[in-house]
Protein backbone atom coordinates (compact mmCIF):
# COMPACT_ATOMS: atom_id res chain seq x y z
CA UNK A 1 2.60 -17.51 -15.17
CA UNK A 2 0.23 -17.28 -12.37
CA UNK A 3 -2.82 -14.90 -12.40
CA UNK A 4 -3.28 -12.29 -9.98
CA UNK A 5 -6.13 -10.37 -9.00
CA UNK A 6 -5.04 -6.73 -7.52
CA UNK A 7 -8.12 -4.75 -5.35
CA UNK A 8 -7.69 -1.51 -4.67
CA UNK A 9 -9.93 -0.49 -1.21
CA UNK A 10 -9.70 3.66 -0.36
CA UNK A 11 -9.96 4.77 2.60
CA UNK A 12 -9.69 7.41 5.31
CA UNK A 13 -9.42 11.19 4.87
CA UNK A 14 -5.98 10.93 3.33
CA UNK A 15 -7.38 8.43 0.27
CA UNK A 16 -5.19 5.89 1.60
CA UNK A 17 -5.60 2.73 -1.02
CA UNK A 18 -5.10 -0.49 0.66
CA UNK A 19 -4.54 -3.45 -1.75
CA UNK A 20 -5.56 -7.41 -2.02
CA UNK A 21 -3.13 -9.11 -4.11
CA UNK A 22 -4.75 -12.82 -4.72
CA UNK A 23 -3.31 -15.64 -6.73
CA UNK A 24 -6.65 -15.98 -8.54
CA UNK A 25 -6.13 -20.15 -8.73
CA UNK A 26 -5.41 -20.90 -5.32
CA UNK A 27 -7.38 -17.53 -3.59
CA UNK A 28 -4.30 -17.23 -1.36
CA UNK A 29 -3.68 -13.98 -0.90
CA UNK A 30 -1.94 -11.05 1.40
CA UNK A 31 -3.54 -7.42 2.01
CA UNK A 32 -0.98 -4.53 1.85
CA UNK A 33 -1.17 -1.63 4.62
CA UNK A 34 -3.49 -1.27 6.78
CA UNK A 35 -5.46 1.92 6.83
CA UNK A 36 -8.68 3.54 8.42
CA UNK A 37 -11.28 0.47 8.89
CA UNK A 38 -10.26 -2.78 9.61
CA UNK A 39 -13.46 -4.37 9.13
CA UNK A 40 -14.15 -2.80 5.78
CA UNK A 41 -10.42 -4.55 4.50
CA UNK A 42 -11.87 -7.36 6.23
CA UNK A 43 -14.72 -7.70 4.40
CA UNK A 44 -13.35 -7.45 1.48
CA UNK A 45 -11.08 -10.02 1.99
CA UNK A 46 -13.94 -12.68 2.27
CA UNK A 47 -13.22 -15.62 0.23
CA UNK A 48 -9.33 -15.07 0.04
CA UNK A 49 -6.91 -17.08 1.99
CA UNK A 50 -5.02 -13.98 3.59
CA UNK A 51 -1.65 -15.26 4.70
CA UNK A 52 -0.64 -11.91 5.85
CA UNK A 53 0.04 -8.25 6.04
CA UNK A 54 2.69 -6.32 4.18
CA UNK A 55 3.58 -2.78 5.41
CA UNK A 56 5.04 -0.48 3.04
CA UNK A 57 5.83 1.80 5.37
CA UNK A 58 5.48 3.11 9.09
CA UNK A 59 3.55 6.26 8.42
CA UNK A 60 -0.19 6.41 10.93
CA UNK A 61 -2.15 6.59 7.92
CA UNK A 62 -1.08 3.39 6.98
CA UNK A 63 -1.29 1.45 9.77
CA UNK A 64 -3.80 3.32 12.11
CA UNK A 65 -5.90 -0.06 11.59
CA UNK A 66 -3.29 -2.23 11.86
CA UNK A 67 -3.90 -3.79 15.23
CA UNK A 68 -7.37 -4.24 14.68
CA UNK A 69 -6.85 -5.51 11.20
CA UNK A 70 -4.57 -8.41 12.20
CA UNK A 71 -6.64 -9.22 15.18
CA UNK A 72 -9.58 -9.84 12.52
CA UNK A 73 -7.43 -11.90 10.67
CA UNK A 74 -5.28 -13.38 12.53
CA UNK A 75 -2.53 -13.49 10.56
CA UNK A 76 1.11 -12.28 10.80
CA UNK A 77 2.43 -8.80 10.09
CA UNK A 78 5.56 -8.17 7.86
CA UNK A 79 7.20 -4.53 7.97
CA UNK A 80 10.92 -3.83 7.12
CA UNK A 81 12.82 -3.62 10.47
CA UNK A 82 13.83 0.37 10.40
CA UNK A 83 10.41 1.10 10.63
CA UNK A 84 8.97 -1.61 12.76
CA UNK A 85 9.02 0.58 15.79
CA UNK A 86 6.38 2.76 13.94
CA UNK A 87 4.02 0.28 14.31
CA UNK A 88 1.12 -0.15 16.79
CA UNK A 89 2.21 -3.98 16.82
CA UNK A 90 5.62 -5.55 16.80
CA UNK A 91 6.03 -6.88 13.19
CA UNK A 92 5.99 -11.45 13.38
CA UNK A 93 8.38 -11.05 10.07
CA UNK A 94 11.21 -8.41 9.34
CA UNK A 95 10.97 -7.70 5.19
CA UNK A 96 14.29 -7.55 3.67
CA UNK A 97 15.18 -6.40 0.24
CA UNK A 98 15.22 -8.96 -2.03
CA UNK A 99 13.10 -11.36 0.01
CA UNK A 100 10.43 -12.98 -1.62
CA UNK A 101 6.71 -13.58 -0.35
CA UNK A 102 4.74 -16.77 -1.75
CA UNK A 103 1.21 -15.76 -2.38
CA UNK A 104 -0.42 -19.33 -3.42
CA UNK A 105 1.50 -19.95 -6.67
CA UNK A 106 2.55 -15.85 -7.04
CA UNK A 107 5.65 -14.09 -5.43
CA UNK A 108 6.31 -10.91 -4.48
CA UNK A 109 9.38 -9.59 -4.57
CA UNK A 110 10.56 -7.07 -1.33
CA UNK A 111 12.34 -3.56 -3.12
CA UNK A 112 13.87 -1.76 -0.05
CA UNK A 113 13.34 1.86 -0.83
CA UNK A 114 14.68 4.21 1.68
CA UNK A 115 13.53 7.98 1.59
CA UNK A 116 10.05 9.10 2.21
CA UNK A 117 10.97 6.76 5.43
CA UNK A 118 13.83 4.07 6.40
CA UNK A 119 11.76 1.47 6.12
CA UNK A 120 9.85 2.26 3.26
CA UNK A 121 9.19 -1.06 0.82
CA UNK A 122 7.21 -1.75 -2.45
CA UNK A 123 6.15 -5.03 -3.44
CA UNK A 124 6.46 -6.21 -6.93
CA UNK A 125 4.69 -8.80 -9.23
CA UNK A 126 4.88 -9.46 -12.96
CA UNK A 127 3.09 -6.36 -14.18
CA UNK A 128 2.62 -4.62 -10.88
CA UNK A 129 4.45 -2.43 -8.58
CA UNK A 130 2.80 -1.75 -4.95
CA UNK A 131 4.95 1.50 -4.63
CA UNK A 132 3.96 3.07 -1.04
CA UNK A 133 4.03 6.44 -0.98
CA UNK A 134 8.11 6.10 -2.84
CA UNK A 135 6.54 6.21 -6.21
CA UNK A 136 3.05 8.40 -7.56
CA UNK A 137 2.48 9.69 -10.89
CA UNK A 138 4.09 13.22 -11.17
CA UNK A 139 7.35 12.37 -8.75
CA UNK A 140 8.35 10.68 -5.35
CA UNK A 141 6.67 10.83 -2.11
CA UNK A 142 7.02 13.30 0.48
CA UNK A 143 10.55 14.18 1.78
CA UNK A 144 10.09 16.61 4.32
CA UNK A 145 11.99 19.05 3.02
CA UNK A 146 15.21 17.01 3.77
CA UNK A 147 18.18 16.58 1.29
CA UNK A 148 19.59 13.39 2.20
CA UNK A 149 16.01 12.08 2.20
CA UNK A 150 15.27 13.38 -1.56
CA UNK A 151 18.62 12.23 -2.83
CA UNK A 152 17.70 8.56 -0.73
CA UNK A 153 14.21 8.23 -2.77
CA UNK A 154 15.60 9.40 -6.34
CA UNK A 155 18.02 6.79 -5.72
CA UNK A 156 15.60 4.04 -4.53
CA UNK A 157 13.17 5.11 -7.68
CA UNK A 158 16.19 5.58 -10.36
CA UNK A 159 18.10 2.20 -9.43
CA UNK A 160 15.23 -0.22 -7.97
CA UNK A 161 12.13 1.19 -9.70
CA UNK A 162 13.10 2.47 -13.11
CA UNK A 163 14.57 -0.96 -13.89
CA UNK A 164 11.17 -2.68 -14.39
CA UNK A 165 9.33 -2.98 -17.56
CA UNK A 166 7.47 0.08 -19.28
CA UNK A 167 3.99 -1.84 -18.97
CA UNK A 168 4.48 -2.01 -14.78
CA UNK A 169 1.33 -0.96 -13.25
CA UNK A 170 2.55 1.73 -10.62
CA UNK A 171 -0.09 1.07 -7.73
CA UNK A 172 1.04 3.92 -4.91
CA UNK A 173 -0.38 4.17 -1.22
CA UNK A 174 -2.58 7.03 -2.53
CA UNK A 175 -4.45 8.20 -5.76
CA UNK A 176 -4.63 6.86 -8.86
CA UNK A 177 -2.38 4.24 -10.98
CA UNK A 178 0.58 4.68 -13.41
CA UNK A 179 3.15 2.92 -15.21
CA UNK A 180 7.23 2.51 -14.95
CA UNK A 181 6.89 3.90 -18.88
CA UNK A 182 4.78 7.16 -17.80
CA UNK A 183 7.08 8.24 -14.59
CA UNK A 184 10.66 7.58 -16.08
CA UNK A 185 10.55 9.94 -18.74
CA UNK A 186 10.37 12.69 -16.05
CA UNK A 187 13.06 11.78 -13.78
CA UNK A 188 15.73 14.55 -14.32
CA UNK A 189 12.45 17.17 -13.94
CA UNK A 190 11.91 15.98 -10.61
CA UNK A 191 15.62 16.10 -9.79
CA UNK A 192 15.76 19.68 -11.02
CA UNK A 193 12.46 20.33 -8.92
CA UNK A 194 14.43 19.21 -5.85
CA UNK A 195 13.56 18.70 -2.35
């Protein structure tokens, strides 16, 4: 199996973390979101082949440096069509569930997960889950107060998420790490806690 190096940049008043997911044999590698200071991600992407830019999801705080970012890089941005129009730049590839992204000799695997937006993705490795703000530790992301929104991202977490092994390193859009085995104990708590 491939080896993968996962770096976690925060950023921005919101602790946005912005990932590097490298195939550590090849140094191919994508960034994921785009948030605060492009030339910081930039930076920190010297010596990896960055092949492009996954968007988990249309909210500013993710994307604010988007335009700049790719324009650094120039590479092509991938965001899931129902929230492509979120974007400061029109997306060059439309992520689809199930898709997967080559990443030197990795893949990532595209989980559609509809609730905290449309369009909202995570990206998943052996051993890692880039969850967006659908998945922190303590419960799902941010539903506005909206029902059909909450029962959409305990859905997308419960059927797409909760699947994965125990030992998959939850890596969300903001904060700290967790695992699959850590969150799915507390499922029906966060049901009960509602919207």
């Amino acid at each position: 199996m491939p080896e993968i190096d996962v770096r976690c940049i925060r950023l921005g008043p919101l602790d946005n973390n912005v990932y590097i997911v490298v195939d550590r044999e090849t140094r191919r590698g994508v960034v994921v979101d785009a948030s605060d200071d492009a030339s910081r991600i930039a930076r920190e992407a010297t010596g990896v082949q960055v092949s492009s830019i996954l968007i988990t999801h249309g909210d500013q705080d993710h994307v604010d440096a988007l335009e700049d970012l790719a324009r650094l890089l120039g590479v092509p941005v991938a965001a899931h069509p129902l929230d492509a129009s979120r974007l400061p730049v029109k997306p060059d590839i439309e992520l689809q569930d199930g898709m997967e992204i080559e990443v030197g000799a990795l893949s990532l695997r595209v989980i559609h997960t509809p609730g905290h937006t449309p369009g909202s993705v995570c990206f998943y490795a052996p051993g890692y889950l880039l969850s967006g703000d659908t998945l922190f530790p303590g419960g799902p992301g941010n539903t506005y107060g909206d029902r059909r929104r909450f029962d959409q991202i305990i859905a997308s977490i419960q059927d797409k998420l909760f699947v994965l092994p125990d030992d998959t390193q939850v890596l969300p859009g903001h904060g700290d790490p967790t695992t699959i085995g850590n969150e799915r104990p507390y499922l029906e708590e966060w049901i009960a806690r509602g919207w």
